[in-house]
Every structure is written in C-alpha cells, then in structure tokens.
Protein backbone atom coordinates (compact mmCIF):
# COMPACT_ATOMS: atom_id res chain seq x y z
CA UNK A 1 98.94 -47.16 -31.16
CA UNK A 2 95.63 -48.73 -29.67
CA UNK A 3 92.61 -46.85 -31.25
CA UNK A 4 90.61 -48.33 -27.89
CA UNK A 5 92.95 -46.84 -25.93
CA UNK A 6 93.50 -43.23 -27.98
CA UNK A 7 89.33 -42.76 -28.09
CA UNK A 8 89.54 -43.28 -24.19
CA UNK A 9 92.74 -40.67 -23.59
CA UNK A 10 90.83 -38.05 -26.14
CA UNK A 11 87.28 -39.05 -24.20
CA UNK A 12 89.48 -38.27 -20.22
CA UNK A 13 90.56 -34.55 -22.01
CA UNK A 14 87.79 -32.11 -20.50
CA UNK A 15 86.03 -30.46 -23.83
CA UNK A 16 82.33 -29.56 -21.68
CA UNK A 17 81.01 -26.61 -21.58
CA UNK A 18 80.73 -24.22 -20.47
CA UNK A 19 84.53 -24.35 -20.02
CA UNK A 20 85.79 -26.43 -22.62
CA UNK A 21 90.09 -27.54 -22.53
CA UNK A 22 90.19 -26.81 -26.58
CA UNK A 23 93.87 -26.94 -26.21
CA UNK A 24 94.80 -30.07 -25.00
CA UNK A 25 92.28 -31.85 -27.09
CA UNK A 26 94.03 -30.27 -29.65
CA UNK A 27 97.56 -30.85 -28.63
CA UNK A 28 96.85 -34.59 -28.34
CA UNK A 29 95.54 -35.15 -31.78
CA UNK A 30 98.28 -33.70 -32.96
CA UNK A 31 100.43 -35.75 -31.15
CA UNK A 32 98.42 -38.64 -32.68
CA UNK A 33 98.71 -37.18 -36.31
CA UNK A 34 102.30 -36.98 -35.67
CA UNK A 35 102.81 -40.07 -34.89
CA UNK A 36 100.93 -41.11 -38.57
CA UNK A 37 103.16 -38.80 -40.11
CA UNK A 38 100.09 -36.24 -41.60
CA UNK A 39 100.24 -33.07 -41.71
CA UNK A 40 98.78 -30.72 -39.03
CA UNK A 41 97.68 -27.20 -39.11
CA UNK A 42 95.55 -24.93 -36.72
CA UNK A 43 92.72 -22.04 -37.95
CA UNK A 44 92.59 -19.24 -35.99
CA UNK A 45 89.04 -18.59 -35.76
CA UNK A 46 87.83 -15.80 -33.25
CA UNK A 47 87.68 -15.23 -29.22
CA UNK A 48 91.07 -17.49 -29.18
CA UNK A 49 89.34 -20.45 -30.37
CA UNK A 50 91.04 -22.56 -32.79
CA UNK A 51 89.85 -25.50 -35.25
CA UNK A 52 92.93 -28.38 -36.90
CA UNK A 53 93.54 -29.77 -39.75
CA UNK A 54 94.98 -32.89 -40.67
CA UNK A 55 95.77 -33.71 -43.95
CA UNK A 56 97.29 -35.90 -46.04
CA UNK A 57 98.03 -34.75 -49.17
CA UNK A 58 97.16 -36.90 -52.36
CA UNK A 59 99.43 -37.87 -55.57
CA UNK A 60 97.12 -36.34 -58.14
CA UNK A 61 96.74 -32.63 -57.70
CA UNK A 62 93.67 -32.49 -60.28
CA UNK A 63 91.52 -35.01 -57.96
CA UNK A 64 88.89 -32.49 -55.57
CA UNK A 65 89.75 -33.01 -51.84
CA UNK A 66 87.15 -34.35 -49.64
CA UNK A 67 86.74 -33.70 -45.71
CA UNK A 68 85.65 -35.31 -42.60
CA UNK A 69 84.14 -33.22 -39.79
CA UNK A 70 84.01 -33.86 -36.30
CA UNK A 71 83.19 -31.47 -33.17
CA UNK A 72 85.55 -31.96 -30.07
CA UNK A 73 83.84 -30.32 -27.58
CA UNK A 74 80.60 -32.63 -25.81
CA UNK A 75 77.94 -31.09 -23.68
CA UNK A 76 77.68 -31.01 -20.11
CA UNK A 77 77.40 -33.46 -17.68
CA UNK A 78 75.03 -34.55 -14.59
CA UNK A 79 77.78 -36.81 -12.89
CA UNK A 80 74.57 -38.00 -10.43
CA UNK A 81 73.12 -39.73 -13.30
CA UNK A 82 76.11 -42.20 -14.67
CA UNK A 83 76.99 -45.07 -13.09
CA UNK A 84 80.16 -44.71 -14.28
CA UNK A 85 83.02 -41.73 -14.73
CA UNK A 86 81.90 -39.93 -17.78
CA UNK A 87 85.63 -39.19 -18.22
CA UNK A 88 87.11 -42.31 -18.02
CA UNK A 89 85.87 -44.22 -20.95
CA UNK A 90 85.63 -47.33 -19.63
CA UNK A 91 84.57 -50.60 -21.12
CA UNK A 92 81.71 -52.63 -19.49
CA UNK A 93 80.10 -55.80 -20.99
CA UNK A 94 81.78 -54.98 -24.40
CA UNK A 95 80.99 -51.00 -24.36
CA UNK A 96 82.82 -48.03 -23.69
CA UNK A 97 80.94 -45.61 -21.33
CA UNK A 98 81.98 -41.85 -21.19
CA UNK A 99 81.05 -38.82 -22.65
CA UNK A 100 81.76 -38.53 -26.17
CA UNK A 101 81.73 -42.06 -26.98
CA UNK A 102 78.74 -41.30 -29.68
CA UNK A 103 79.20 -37.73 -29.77
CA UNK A 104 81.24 -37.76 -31.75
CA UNK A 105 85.22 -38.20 -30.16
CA UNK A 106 84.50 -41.17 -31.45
CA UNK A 107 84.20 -40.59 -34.93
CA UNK A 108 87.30 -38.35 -34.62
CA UNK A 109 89.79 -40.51 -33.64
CA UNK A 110 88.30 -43.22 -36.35
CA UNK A 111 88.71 -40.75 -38.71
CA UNK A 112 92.36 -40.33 -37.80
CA UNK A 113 93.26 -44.32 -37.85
CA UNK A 114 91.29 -45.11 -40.86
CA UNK A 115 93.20 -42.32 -42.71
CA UNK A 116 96.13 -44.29 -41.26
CA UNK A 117 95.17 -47.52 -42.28
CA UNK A 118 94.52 -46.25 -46.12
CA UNK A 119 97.89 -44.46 -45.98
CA UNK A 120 99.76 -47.78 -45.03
CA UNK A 121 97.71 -49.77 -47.71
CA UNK A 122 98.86 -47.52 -50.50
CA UNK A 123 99.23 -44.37 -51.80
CA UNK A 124 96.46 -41.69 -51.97
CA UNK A 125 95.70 -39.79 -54.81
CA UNK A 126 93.43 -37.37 -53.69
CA UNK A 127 93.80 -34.94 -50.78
CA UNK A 128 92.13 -36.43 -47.44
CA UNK A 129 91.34 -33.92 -45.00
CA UNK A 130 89.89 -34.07 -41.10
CA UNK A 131 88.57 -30.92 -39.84
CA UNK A 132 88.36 -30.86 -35.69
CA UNK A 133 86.24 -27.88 -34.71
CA UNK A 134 85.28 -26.24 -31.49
CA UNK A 135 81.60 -25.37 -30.49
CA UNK A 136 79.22 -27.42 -32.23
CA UNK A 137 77.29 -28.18 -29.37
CA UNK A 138 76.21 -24.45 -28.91
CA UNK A 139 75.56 -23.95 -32.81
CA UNK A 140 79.12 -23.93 -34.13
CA UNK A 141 78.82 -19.63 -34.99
CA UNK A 142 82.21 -19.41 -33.59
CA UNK A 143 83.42 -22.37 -34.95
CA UNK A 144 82.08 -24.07 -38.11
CA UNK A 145 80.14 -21.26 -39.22
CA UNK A 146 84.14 -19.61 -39.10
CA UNK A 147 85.82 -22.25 -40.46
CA UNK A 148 83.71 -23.36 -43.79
CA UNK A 149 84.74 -19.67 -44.57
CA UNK A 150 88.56 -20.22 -44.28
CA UNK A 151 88.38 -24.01 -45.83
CA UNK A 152 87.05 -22.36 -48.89
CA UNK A 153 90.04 -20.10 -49.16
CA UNK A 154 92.27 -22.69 -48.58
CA UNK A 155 91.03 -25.14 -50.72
CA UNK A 156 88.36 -23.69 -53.15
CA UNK A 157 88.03 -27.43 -55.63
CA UNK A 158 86.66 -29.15 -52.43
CA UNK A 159 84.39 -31.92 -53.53
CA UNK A 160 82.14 -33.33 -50.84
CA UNK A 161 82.56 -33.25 -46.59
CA UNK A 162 81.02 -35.67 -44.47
CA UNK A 163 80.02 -34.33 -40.94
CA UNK A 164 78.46 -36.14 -38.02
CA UNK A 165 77.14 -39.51 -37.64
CA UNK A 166 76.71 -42.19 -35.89
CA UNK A 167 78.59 -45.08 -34.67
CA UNK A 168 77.66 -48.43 -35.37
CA UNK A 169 78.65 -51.76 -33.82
CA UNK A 170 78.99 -53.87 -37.13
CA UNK A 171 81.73 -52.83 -39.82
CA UNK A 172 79.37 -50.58 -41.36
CA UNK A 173 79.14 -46.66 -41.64
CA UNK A 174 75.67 -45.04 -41.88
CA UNK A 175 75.63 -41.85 -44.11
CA UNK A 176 72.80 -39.79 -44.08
CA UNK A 177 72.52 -37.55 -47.79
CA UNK A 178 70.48 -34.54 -45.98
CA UNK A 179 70.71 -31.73 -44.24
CA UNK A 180 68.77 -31.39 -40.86
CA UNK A 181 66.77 -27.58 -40.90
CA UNK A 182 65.84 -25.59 -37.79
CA UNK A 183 62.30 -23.96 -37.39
CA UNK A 184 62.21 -22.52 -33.94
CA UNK A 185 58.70 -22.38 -33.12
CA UNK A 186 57.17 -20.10 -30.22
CA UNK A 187 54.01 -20.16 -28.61
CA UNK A 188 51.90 -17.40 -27.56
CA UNK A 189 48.51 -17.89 -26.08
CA UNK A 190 46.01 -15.29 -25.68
CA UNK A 191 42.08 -15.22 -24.26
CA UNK A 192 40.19 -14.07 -22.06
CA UNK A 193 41.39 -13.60 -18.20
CA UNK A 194 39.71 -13.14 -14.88
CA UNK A 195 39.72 -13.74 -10.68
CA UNK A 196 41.01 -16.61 -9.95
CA UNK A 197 38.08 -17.75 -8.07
CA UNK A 198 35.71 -17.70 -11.81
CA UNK A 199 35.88 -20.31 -14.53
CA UNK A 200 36.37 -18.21 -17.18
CA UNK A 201 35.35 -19.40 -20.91
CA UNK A 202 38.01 -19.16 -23.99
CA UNK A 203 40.91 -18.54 -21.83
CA UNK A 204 44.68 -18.96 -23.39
CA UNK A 205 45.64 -22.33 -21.76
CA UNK A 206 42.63 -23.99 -23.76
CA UNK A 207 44.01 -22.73 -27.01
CA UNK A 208 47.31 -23.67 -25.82
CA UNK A 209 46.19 -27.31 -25.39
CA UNK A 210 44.65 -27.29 -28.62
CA UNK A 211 48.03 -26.27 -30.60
CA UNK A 212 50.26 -28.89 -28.16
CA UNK A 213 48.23 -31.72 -29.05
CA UNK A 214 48.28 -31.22 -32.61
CA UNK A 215 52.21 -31.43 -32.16
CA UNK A 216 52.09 -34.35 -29.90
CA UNK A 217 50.29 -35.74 -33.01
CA UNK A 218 52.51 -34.82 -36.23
CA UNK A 219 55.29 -35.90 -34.00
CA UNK A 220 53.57 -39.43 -33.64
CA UNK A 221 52.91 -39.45 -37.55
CA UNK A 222 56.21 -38.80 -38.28
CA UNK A 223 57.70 -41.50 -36.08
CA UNK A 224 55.27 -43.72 -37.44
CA UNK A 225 56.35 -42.90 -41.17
CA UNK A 226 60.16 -43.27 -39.98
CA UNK A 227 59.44 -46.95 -38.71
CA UNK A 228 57.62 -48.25 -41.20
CA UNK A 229 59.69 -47.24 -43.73
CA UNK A 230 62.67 -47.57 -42.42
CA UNK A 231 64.60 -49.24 -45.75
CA UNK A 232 63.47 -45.84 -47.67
CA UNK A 233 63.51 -43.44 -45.06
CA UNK A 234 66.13 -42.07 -42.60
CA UNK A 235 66.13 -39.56 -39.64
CA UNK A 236 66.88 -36.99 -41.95
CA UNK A 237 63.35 -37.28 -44.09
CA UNK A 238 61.27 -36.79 -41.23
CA UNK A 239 60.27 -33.70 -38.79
CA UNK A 240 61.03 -34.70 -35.03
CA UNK A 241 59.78 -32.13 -32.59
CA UNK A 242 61.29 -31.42 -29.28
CA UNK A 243 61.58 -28.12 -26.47
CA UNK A 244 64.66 -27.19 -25.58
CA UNK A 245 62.89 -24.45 -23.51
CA UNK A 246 59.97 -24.33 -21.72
CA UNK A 247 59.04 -20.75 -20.02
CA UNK A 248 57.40 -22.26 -16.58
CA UNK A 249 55.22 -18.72 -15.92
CA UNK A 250 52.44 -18.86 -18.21
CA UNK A 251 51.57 -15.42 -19.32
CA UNK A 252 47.44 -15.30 -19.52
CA UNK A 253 46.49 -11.79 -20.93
CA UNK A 254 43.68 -10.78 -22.87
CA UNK A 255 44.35 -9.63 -27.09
C-alpha cells in the first residue's frame, strides 16, 4: 500500500459538515488496518456516532499504553475559493491540495503506516493505540469529550496521548507539551444615545473602540513574543485572539 495514495482515498471520503460520511471514513481505515493486520474496534458514542480503535497490542503487559488522536471529520468548504477539487487530493509542484491534507487526515493515515512500519521492524512491547474520532471540528462534546470517558474504562494504566499537530515537510514531528485554553470573551458597550441627526458625547461605540484596540494590541505583543523567541517559545505559550462571531447590529442603549 501507497501511503500517498491511501491519504488521497481517505482525503476523496466526504467527512464536512454539516453532513459528515462517518461511516465510510471509518470502513476504509479499517480496511487499511486490516490489511496491517491490527486490531480494530468501534465505540459507540451517542446520536449514532461512532469513534475506532486500532491497536496493536504490545509483548509486555506491565508497559502503560500510549495513544495517538486524530479527528476525521474537516470543516466545510467554499469550493469558489480553491483552485483545485478539495476532494481530490491532488499533488501540484510537490504538494497535495485537498481538504484535510493538514487537518489532520493526514496525521491519521501516518499514524496508521508508521505503526506499520514499527510492527515490521520488530516486536512491540507496549500497547500502541490510534483513536479516530468524530466531531472535533464543532468541539468534540459528542465525540472526544465521549470517548476519553470510555478509553479510561478500557484501559485505565494509559500513559501519555498525543493529539493534533502539524505536518511538516522534513522528517521531523513537532510536539507541542501544552494544552490550548478557551476564554470566550463578549463585548457589551453601553453610553449615552440620541437622534441620529446630534453628535452625542460618551456614546458606546467610543468605548467599544477603546477595548478593540487594546486587543488589536496584546494580540501584536504576543506575536511579537512568539517570533522572537521562537527556539523557547511555541504556539502553545502565547494568547492569539481571534472572532469567530461578530453580531453586525450594534446595540447602542443607555446603562
């Protein structure tokens, strides 16, 4: 089997949202585990969604297990903006171009043939197992969130898990030793309102300004710190902002 051409067969299997094909994406990397001779099993999870296993089971029983993550569904596409078919995978001037190709079917079917290629150099001793879950890309609750639960039942001694990263071009693997924390911040104005046809003084959009451009500018700070430090510091010791939702009526009212 061609790794090239399994990532680009796994990348053509429709995992978007808001309709995501869980169960051939499944199906076929199980067909691929097969074929490596690991073992294969599927968590129910909830709403019919399902998360796999494969593992290969090690020699020495008193070694902890480790796991590698990855997500299989990928987020939606705007076919007007690629040049090429997100769903082909194809390779242009050395790169493959197609939805998933960094995140992270990628990473999933790597995952799968390096497990291979340790398998074939030797024997394992301890208990290697990839975890391919559904929903990450709308915050995992019915699928990570469900599954951490079960892996703990089913293997309680687990001793690390690495989840996403990112793909590099070299033989390298970066590892980031951090965990990435939410604060969902919302804004709410308030000053003084009147006609339209007044300027009116201390009004909510000046305030407004005020508090956007002081997070225009710990943004910059922090980008700052991350490249010039870049041998000490990774994405994970720095605060990126960004809005994933912007209400486009601006509610003036008076507090």
């Amino acid at each position: 089997m061609d790794p090239v051409e399994c990532l680009k067969e796994y990348i053509s299997i429709r995992t978007d949202h808001p309709t995501p094909d869980y169960e051939k994406a499944i199906t076929y990397i199980i067909h691929l585990a097969t074929q490596m001779n690991l073992t294969t099993q599927r968590i129910s999870l909830v709403n019919n969604k399902e998360a796999l296993l494969v593992i290969k089971y090690g020699t020495d029983t008193a070694l902890e297990p480790i796991v590698f993550n990855s997500h299989i569904d990928v987020v939606k596409v705007d076919s007007e903006m690629w040049d090429l078919d997100p769903w082909e995978g194809q390779i242009k001037d050395g790169k493959m171009y197609g939805r998933g190709t960094q995140d992270m079917k990628s990473l999933g079917i790597m995952y799968l043939f390096a497990l291979n290629q340790l398998i074939q150099e030797g024997n394992l001793k301890r208990t290697v197992i990839l975890s391919y879950v559904p929903d990450e890309e709308i915050m995992g609750t019915e699928g990570m969130f469900i599954l951490v639960q079960k892996l703990v039942e089913l293997f309680p001694n687990i001793a690390f898990a690495l989840d996403e990263g990112i793909p590099n071009e070299d033989d390298k693997m970066t590892i980031y030793y951090g965990e990435r924390i939410s604060w969902w911040l919302r804004l709410e104005s308030y000053g003084n309102n009147g006609h339209g046809s007044k300027y009116i003084e201390n009004h909510s959009i000046n305030k407004l300004q005020a508090a956007l451009n002081d997070i225009v500018d710990i943004q910059r700070s922090q980008k700052e710190l991350l490249l010039n430090e870049k041998e000490t510091k990774s994405i994970s010791d720095v605060i990126t902002i960004n809005t994933v939702l912007f209400n486009k009526m601006i509610k003036i009212s008076r507090k």
